[in-house]
PDB file of N, CA and C in Angstrom:
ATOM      1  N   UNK A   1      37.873   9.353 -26.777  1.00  0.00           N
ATOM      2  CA  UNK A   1      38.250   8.053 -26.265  1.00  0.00           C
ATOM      3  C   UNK A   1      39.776   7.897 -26.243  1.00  0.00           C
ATOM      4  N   UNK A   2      40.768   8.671 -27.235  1.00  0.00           N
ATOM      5  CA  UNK A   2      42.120   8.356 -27.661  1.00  0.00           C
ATOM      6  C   UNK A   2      42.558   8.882 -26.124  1.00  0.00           C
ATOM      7  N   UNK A   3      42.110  10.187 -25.430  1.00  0.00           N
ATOM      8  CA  UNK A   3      42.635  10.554 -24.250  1.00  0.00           C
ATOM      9  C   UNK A   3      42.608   9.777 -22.898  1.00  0.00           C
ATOM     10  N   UNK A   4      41.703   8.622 -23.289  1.00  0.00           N
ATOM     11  CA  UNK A   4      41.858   7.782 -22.141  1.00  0.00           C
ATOM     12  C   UNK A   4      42.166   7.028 -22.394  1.00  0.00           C
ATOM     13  N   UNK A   5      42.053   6.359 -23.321  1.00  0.00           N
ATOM     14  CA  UNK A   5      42.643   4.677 -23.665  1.00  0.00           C
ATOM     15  C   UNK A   5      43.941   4.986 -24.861  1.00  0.00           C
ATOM     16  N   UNK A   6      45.256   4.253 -24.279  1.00  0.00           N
ATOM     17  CA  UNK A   6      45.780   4.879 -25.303  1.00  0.00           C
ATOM     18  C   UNK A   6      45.946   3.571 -26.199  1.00  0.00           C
ATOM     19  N   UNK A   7      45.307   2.695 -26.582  1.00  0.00           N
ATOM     20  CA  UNK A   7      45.111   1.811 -27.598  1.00  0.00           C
ATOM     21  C   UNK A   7      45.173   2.632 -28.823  1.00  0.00           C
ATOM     22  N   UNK A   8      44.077   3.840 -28.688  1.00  0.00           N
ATOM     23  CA  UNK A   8      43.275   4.284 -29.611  1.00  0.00           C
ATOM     24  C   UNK A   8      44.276   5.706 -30.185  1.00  0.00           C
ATOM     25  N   UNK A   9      45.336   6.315 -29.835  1.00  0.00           N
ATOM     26  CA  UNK A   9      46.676   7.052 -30.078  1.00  0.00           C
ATOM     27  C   UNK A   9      47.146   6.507 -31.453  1.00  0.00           C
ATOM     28  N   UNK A  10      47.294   5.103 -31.895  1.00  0.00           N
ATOM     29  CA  UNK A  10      47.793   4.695 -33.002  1.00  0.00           C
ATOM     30  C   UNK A  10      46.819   3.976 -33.870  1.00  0.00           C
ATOM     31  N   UNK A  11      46.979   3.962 -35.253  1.00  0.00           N
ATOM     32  CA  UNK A  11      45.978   2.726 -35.831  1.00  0.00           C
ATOM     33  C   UNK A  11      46.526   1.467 -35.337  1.00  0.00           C
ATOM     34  N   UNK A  12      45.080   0.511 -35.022  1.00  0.00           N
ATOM     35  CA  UNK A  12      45.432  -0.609 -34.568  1.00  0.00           C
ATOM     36  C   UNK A  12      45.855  -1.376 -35.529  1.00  0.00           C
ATOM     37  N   UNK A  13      46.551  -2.321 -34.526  1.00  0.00           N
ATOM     38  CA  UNK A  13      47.224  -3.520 -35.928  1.00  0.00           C
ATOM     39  C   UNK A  13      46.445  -4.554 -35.166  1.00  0.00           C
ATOM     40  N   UNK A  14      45.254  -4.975 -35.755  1.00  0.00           N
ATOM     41  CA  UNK A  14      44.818  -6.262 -36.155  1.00  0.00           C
ATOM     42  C   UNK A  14      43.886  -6.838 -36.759  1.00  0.00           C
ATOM     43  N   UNK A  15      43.118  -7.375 -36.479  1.00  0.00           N
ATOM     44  CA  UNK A  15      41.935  -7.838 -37.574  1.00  0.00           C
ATOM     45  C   UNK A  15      40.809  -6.979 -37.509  1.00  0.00           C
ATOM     46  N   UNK A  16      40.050  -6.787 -38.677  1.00  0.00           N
ATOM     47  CA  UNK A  16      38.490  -5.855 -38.235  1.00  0.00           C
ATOM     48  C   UNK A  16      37.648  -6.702 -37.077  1.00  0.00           C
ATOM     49  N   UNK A  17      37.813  -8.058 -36.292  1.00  0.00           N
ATOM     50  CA  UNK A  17      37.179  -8.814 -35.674  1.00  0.00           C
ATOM     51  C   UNK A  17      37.722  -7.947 -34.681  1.00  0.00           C
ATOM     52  N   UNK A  18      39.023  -7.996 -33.931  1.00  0.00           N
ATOM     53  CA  UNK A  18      39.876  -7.988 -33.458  1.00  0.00           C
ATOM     54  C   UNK A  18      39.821  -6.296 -32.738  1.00  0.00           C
ATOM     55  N   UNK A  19      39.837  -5.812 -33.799  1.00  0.00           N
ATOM     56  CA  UNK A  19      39.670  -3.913 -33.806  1.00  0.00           C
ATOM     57  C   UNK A  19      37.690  -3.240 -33.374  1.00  0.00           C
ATOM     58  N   UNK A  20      37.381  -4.353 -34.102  1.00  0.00           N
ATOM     59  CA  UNK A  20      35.973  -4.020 -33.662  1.00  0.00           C
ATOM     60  C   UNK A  20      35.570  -4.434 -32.092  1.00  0.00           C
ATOM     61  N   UNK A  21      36.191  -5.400 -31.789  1.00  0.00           N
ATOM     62  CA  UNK A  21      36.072  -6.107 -30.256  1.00  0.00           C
ATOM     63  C   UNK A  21      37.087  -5.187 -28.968  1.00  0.00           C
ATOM     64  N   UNK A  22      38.046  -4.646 -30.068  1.00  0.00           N
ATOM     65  CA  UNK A  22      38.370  -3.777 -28.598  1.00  0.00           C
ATOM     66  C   UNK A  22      37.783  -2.217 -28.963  1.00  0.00           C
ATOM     67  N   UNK A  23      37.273  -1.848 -29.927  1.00  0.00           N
ATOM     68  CA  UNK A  23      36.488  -0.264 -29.490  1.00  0.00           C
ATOM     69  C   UNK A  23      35.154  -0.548 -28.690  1.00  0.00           C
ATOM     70  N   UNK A  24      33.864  -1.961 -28.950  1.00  0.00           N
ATOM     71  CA  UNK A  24      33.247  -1.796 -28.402  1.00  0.00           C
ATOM     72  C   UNK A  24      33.849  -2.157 -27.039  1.00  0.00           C
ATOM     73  N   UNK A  25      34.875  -2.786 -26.553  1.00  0.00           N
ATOM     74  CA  UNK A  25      35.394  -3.163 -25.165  1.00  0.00           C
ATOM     75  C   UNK A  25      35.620  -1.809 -24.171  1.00  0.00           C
ATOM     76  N   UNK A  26      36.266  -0.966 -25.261  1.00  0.00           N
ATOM     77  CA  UNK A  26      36.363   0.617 -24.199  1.00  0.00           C
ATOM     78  C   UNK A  26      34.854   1.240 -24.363  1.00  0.00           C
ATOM     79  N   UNK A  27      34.477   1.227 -25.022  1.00  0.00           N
ATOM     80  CA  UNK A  27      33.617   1.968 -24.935  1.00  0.00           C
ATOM     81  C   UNK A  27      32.278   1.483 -23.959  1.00  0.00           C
ATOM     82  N   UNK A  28      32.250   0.487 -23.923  1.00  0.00           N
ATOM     83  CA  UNK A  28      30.964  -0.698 -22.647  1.00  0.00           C
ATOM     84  C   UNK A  28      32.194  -0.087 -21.053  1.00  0.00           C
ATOM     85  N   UNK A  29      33.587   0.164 -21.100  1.00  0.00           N
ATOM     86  CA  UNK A  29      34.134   0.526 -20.110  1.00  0.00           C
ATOM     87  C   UNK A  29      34.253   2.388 -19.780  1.00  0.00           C
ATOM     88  N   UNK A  30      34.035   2.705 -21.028  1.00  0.00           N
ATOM     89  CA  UNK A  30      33.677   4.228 -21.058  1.00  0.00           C
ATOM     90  C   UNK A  30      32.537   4.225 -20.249  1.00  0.00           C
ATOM     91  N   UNK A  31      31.378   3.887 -20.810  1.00  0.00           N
ATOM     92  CA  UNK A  31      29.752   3.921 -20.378  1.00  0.00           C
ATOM     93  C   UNK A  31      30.032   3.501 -18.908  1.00  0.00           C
ATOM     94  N   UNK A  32      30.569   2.402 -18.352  1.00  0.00           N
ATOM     95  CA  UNK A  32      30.514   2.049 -17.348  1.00  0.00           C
ATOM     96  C   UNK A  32      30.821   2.934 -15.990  1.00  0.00           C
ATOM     97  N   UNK A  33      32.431   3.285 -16.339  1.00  0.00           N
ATOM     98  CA  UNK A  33      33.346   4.577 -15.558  1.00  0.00           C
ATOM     99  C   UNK A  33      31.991   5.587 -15.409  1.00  0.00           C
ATOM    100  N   UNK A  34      31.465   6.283 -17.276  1.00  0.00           N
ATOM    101  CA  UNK A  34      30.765   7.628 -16.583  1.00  0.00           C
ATOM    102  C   UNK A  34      29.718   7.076 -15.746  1.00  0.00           C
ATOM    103  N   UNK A  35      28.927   6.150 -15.779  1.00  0.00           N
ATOM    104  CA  UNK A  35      27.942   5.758 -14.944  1.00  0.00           C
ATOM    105  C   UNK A  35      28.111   5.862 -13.500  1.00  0.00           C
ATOM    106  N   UNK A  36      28.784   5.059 -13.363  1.00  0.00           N
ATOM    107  CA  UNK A  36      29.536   5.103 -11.757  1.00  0.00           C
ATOM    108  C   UNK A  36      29.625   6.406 -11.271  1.00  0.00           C
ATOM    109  N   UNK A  37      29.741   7.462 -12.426  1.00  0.00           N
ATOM    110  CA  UNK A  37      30.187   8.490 -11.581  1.00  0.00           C
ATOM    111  C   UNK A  37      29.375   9.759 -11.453  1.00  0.00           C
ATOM    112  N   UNK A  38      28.237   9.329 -11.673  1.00  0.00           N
ATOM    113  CA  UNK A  38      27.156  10.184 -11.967  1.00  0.00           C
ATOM    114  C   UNK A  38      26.291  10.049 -10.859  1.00  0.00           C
ATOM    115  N   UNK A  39      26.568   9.952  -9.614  1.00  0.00           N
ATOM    116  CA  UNK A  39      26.030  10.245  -8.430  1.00  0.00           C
ATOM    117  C   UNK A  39      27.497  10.792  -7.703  1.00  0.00           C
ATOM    118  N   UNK A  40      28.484  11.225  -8.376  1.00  0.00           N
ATOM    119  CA  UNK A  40      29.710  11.934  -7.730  1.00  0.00           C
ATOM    120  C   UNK A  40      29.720  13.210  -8.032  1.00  0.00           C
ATOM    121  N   UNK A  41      29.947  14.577  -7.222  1.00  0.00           N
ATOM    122  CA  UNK A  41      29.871  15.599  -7.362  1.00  0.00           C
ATOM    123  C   UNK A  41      30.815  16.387  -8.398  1.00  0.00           C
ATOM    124  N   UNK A  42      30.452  16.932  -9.381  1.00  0.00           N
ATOM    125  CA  UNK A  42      31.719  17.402 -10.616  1.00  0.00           C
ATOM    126  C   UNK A  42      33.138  17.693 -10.216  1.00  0.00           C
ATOM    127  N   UNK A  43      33.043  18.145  -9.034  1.00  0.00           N
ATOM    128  CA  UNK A  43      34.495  18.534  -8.047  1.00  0.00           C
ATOM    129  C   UNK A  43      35.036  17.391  -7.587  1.00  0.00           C
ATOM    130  N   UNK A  44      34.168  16.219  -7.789  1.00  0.00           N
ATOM    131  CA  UNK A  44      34.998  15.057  -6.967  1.00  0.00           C
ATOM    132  C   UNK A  44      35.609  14.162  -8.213  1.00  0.00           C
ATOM    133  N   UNK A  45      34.994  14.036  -9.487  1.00  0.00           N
ATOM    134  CA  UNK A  45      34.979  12.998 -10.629  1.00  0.00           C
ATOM    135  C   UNK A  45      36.711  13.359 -11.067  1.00  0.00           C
ATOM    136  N   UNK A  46      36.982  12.218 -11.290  1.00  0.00           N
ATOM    137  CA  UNK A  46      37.985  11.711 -11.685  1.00  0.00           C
ATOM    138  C   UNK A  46      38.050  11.488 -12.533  1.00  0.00           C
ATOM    139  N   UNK A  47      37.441  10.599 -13.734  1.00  0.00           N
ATOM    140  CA  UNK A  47      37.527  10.071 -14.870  1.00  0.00           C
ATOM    141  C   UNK A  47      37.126  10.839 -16.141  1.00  0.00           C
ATOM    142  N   UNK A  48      36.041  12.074 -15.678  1.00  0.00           N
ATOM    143  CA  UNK A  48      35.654  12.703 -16.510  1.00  0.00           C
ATOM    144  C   UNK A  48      35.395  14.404 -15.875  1.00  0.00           C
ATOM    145  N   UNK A  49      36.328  14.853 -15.436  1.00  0.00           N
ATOM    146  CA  UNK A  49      35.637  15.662 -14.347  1.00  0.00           C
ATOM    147  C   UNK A  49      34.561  17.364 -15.564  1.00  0.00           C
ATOM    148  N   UNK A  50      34.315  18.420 -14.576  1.00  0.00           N
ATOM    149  CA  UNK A  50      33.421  19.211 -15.500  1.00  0.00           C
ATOM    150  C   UNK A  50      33.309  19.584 -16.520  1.00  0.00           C
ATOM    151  N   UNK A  51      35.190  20.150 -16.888  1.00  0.00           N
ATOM    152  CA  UNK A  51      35.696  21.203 -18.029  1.00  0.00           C
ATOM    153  C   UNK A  51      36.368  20.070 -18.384  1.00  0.00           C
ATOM    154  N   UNK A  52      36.667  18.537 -18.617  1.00  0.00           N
ATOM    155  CA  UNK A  52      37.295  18.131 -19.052  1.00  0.00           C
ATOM    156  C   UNK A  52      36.836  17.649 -20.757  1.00  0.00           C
ATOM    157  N   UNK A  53      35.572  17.654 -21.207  1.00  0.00           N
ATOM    158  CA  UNK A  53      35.205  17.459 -22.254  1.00  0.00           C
ATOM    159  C   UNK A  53      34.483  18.366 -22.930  1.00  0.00           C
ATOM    160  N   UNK A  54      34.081  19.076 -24.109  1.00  0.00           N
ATOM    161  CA  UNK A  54      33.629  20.067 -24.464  1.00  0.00           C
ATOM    162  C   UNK A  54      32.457  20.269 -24.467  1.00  0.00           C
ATOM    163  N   UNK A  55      31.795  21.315 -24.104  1.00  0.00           N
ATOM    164  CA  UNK A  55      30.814  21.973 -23.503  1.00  0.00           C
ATOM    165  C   UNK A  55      30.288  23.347 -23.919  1.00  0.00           C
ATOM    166  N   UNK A  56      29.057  23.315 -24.315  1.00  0.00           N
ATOM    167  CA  UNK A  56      28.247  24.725 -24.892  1.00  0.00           C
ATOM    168  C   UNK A  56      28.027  25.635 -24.140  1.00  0.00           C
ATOM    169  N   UNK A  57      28.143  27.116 -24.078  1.00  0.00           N
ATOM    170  CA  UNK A  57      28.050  27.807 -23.033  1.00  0.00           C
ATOM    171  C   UNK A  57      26.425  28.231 -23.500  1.00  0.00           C
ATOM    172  N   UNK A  58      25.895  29.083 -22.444  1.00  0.00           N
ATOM    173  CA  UNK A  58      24.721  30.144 -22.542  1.00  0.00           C
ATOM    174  C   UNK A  58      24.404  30.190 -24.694  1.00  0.00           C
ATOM    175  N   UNK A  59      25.482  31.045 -24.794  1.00  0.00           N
ATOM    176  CA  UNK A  59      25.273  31.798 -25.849  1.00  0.00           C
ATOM    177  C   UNK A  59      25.709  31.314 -27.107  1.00  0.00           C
ATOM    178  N   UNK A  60      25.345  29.625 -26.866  1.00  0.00           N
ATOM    179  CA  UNK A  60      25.924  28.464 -27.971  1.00  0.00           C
ATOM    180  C   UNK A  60      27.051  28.405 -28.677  1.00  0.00           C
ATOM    181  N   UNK A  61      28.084  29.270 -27.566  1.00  0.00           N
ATOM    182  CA  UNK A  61      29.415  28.750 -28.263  1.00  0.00           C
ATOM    183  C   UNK A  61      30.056  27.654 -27.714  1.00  0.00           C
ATOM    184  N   UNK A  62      30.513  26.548 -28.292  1.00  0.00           N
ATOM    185  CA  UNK A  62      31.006  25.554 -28.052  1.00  0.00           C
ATOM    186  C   UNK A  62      32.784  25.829 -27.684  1.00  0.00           C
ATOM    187  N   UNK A  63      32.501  25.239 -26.022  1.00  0.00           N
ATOM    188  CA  UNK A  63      34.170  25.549 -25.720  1.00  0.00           C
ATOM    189  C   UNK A  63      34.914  24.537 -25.444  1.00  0.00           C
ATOM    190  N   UNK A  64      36.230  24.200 -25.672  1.00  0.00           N
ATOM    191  CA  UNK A  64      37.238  23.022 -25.636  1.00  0.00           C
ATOM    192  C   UNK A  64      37.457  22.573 -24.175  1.00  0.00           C
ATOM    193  N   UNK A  65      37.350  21.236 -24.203  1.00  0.00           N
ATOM    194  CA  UNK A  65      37.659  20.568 -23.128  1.00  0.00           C
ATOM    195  C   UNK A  65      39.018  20.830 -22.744  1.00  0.00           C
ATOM    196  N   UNK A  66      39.773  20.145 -21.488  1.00  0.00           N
ATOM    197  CA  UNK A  66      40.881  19.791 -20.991  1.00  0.00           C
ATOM    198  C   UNK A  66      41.479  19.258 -21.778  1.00  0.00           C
ATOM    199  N   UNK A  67      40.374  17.957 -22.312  1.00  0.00           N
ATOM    200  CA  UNK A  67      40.869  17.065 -23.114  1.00  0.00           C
ATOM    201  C   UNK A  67      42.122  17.208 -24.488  1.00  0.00           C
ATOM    202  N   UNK A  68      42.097  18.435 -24.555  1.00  0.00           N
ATOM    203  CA  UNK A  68      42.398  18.829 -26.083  1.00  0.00           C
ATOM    204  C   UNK A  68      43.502  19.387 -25.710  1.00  0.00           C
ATOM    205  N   UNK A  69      44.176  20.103 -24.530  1.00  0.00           N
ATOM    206  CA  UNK A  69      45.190  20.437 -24.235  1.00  0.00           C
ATOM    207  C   UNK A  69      46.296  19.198 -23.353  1.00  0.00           C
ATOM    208  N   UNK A  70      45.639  18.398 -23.298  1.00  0.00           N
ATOM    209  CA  UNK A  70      46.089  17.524 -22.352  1.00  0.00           C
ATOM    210  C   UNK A  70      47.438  16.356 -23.173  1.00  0.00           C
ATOM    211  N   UNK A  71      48.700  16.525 -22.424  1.00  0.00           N
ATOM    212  CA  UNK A  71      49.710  15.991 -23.104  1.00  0.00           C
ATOM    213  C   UNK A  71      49.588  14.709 -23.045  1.00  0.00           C
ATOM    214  N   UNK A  72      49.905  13.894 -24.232  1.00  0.00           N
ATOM    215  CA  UNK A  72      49.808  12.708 -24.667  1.00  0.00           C
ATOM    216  C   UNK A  72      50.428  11.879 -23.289  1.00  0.00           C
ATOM    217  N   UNK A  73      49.930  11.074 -22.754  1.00  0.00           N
ATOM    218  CA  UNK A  73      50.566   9.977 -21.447  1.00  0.00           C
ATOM    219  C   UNK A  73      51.056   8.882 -22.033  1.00  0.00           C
ATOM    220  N   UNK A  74      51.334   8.238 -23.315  1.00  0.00           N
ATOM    221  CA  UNK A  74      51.980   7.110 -23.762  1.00  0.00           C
ATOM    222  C   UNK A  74      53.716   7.505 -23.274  1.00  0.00           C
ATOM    223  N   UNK A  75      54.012   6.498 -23.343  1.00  0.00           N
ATOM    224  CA  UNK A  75      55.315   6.359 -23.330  1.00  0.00           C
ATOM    225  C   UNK A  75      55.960   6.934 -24.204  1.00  0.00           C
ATOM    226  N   UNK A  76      57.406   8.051 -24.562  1.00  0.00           N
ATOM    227  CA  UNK A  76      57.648   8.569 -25.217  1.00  0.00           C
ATOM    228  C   UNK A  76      59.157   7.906 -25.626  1.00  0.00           C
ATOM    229  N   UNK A  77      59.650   7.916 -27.271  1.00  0.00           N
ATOM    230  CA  UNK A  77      61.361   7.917 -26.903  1.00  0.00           C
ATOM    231  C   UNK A  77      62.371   8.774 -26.395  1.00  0.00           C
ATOM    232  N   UNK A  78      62.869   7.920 -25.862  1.00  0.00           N
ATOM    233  CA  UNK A  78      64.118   8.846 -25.367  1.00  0.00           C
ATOM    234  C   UNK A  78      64.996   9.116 -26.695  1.00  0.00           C
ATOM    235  N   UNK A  79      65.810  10.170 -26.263  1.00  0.00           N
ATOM    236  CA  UNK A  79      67.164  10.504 -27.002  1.00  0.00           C
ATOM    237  C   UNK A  79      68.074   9.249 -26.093  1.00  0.00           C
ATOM    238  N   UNK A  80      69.187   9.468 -26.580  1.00  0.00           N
ATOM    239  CA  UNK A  80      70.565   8.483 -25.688  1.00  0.00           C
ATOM    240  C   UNK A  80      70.722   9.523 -24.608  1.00  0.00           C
ATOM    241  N   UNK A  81      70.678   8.751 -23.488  1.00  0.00           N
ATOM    242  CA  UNK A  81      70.687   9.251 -22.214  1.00  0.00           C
ATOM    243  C   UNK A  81      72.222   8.978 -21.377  1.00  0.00           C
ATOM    244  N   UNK A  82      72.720   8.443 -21.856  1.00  0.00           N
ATOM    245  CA  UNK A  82      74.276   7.414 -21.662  1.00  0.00           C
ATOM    246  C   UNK A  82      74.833   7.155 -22.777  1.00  0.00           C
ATOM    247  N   UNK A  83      76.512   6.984 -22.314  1.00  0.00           N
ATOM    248  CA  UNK A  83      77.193   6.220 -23.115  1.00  0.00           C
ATOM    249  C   UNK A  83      77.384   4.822 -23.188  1.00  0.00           C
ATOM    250  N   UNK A  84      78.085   4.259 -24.081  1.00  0.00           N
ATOM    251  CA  UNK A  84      77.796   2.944 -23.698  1.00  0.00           C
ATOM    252  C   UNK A  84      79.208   2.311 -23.054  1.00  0.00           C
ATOM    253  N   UNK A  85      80.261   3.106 -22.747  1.00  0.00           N
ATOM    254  CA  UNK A  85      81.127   2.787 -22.262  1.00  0.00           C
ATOM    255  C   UNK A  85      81.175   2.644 -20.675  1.00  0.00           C
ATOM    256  N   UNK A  86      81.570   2.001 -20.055  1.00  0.00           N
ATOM    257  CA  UNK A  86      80.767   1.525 -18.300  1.00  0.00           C
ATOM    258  C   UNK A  86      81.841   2.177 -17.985  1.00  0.00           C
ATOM    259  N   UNK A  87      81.398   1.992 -16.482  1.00  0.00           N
ATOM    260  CA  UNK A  87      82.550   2.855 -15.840  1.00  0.00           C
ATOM    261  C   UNK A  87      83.951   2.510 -15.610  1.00  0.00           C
ATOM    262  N   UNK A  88      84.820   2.847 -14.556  1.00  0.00           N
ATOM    263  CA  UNK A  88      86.118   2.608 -14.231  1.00  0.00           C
ATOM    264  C   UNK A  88      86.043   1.476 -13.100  1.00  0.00           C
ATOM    265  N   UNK A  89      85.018   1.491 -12.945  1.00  0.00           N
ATOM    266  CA  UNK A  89      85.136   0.752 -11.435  1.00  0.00           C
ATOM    267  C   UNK A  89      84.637  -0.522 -11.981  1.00  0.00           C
ATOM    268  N   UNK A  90      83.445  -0.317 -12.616  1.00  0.00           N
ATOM    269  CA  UNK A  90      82.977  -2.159 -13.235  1.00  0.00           C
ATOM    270  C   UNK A  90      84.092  -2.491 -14.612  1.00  0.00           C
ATOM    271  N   UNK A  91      84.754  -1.795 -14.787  1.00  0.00           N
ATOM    272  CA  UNK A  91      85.848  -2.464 -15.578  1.00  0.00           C
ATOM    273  C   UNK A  91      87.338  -2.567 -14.717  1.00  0.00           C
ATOM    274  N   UNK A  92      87.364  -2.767 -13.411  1.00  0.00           N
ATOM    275  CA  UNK A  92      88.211  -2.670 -12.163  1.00  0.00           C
ATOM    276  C   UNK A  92      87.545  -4.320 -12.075  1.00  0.00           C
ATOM    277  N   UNK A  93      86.609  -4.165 -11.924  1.00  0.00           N
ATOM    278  CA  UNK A  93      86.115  -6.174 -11.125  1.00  0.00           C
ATOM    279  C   UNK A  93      85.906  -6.725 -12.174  1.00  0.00           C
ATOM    280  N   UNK A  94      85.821  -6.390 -13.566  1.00  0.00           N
ATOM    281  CA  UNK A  94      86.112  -7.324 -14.772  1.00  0.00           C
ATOM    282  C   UNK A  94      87.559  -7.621 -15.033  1.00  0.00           C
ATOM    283  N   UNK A  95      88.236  -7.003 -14.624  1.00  0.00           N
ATOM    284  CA  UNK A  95      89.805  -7.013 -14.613  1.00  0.00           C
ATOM    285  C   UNK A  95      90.048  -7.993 -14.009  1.00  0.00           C
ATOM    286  N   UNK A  96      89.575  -7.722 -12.161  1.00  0.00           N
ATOM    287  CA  UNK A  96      89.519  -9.102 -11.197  1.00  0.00           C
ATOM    288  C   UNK A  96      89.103 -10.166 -11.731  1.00  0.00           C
ATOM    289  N   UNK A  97      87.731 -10.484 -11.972  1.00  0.00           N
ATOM    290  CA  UNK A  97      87.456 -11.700 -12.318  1.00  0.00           C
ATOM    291  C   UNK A  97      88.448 -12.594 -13.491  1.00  0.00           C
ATOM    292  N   UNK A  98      88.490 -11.812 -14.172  1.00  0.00           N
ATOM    293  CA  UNK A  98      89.194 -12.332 -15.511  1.00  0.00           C
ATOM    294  C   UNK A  98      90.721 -12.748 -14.980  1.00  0.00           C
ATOM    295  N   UNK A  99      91.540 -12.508 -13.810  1.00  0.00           N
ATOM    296  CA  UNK A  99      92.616 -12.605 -13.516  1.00  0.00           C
ATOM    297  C   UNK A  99      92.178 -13.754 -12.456  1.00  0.00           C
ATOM    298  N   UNK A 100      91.648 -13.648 -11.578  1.00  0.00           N
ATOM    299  CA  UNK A 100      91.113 -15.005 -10.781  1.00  0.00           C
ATOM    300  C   UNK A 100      90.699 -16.101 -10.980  1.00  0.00           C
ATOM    301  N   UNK A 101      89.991 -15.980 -12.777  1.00  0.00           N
ATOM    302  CA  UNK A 101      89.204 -17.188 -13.246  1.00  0.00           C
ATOM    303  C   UNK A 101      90.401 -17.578 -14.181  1.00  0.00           C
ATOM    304  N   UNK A 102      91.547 -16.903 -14.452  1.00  0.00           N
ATOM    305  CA  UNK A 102      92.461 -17.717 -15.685  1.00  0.00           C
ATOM    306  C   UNK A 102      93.771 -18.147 -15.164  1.00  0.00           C
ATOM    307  N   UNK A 103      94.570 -16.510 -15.140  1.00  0.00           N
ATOM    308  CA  UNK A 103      95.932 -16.566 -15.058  1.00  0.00           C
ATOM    309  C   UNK A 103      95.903 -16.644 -13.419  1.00  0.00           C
ATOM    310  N   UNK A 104      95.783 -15.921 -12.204  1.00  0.00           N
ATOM    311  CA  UNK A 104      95.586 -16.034 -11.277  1.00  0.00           C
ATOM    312  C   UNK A 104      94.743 -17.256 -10.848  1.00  0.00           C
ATOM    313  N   UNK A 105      94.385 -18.018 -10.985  1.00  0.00           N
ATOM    314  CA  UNK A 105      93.381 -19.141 -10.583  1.00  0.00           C
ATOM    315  C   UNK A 105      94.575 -19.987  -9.715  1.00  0.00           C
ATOM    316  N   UNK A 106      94.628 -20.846  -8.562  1.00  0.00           N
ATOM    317  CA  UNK A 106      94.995 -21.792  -8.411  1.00  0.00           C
ATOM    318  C   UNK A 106      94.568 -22.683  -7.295  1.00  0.00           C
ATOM    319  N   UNK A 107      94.434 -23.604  -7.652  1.00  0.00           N
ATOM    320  CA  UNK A 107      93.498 -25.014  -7.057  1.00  0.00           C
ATOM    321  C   UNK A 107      93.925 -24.945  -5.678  1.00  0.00           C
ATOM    322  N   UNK A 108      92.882 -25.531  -4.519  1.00  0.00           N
ATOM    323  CA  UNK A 108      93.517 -25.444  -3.164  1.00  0.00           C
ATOM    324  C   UNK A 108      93.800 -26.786  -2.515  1.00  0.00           C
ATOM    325  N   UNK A 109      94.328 -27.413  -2.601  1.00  0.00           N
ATOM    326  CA  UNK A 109      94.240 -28.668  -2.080  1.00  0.00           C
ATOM    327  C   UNK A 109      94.207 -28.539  -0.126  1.00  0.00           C
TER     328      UNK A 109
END
């Protein structure tokens, strides 16, 4: 379930009311998705397609889904990507403004 919903990536923070109401919520939306898709051909499924969940072969060895290689899709942190010093040019029209709105300013009659 953690590979599709990424609620389920972290422990939840909230009440056992709260935590219990959203696993059965994915999971009535789990059931639902595979349902739907069980008149779709394994080559066409999207949500769950053949090799994506684990599966027994012939000779009862149990082999790993997609699922298990599949890189986490949450949002990740960045490192600092920038400095925080702006450029030459937006400190060029902060220059302007600041000279137009004080010392440079004068009324037009």
């Amino acid at each position: 379930m953690a590979s599709r919903f990424r609620i389920f990536r972290k422990p939840l923070v909230s009440s056992l009311e709260g935590s219990t109401f959203a696993v059965a919520a994915a999971v009535c939306l789990h059931n639902y998705i595979k349902s739907a898709e069980e008149g779709v051909p394994f080559c066409d499924r999207r949500y769950c397609p053949l090799d994506y969940a684990n599966n027994m072969s012939p000779d009862g060895c149990i082999n790993d889904g997609k699922w298990r290689t599949e890189e986490a899709l949450a949002i990740i942190r960045l490192s600092r990507t920038g400095s925080n010093i702006y450029s030459r040019q937006a400190e060029d029209i902060r220059t302007l403004l600041n000279y137009f709105c004080h010392e440079g300013a004068k009324m037009l009659t």
